[in-house]
Protein backbone atom coordinates (compact mmCIF):
# COMPACT_ATOMS: atom_id res chain seq x y z
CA UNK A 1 67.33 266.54 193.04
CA UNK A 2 65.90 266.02 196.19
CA UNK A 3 64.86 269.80 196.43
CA UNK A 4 63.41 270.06 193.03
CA UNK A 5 61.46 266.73 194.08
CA UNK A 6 59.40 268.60 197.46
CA UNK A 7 59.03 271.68 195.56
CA UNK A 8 57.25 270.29 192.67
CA UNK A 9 54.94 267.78 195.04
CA UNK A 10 54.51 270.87 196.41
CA UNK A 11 53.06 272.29 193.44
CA UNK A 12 51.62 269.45 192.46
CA UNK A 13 49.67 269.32 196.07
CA UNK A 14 48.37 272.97 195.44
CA UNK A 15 47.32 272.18 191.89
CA UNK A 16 44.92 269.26 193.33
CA UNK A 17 43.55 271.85 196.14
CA UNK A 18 42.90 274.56 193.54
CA UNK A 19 40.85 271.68 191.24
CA UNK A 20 38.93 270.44 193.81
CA UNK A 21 37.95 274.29 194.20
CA UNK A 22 37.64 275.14 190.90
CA UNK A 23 33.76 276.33 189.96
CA UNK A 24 33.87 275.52 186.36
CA UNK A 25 35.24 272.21 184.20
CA UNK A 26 37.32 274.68 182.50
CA UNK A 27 39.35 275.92 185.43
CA UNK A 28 39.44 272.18 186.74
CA UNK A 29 41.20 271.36 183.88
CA UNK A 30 43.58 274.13 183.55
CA UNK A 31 44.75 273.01 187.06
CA UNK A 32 45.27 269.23 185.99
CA UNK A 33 46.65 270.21 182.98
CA UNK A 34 49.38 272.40 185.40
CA UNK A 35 49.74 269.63 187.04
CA UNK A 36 50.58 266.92 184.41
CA UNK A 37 53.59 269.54 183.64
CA UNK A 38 54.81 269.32 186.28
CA UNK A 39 54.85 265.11 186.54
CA UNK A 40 56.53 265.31 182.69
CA UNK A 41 59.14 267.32 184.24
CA UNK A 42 59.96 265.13 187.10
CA UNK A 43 60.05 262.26 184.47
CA UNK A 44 61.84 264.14 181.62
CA UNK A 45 58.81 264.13 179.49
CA UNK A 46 57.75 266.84 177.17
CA UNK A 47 54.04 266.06 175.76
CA UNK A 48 53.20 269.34 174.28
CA UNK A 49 52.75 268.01 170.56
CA UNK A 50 50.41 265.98 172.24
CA UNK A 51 48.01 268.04 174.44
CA UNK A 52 44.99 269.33 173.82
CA UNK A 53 45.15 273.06 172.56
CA UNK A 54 43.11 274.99 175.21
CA UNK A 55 45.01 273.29 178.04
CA UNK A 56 48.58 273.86 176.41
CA UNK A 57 49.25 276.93 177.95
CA UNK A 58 48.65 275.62 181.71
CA UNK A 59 50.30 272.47 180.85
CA UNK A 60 53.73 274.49 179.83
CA UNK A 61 53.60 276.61 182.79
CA UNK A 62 53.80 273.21 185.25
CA UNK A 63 56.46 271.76 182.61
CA UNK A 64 58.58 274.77 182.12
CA UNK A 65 58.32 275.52 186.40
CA UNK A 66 58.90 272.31 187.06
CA UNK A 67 61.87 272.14 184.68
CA UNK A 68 63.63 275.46 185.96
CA UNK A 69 63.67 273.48 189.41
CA UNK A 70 65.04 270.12 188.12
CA UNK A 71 68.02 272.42 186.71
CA UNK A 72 68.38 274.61 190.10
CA UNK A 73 68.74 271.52 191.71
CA UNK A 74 70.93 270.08 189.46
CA UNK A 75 73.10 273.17 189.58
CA UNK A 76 73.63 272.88 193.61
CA UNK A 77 73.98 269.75 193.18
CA UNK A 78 77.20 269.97 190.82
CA UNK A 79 78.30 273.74 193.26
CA UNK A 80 78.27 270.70 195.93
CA UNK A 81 80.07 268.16 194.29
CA UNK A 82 82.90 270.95 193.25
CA UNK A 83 82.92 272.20 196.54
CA UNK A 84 83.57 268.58 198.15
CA UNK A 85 86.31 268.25 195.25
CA UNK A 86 88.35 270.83 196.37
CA UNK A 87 87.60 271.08 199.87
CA UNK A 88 91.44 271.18 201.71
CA UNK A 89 93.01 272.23 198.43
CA UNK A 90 95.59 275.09 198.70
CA UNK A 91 96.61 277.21 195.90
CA UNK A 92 98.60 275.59 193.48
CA UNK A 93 102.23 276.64 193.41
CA UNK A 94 103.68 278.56 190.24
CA UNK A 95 107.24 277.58 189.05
């Protein structure tokens, strides 16, 4: 998880560069709303019934991103685990 954690502060990093850049309210927004996406899916949150129509768009791009990472990382993560598992194992003998 650790992974999926620097990536999305990552993200989250650039989306607070590109709003304090941003020219009009508007594109501020877009970029906070990107941003709170990608918070819900470090906290397993999902607040799409919940936000505001012209910024749900942005807001699912930083949720579904930030989602996709939380489940590649949770994926090495268990490749890992398996690996350490059978690490040493031979094959297992037929009768």
């Amino acid at each position: 998880m650790e992974q999926s954690t620097n990536a999305i502060l990552s993200r989250m990093k650039w989306c607070r560069l590109q709003r304090r850049m941003a020219v009009t309210r508007d594109e501020e927004a877009g970029w906070y709303a990107e941003e709170a996406g990608l918070i819900d899916a470090l906290l397993g949150k999902d607040r799409t019934a919940t936000t505001h129509p012209s910024l749900l768009e942005r807001y699912k791009y930083g949720l579904e991103d930030g989602q996709a990472l939380v489940r590649l990382s949770q994926r090495r993560n268990e490749k890992s685990v398996e690996s350490e598992i059978t690490e040493g194992l031979g094959p297992v003998p037929s009768r």
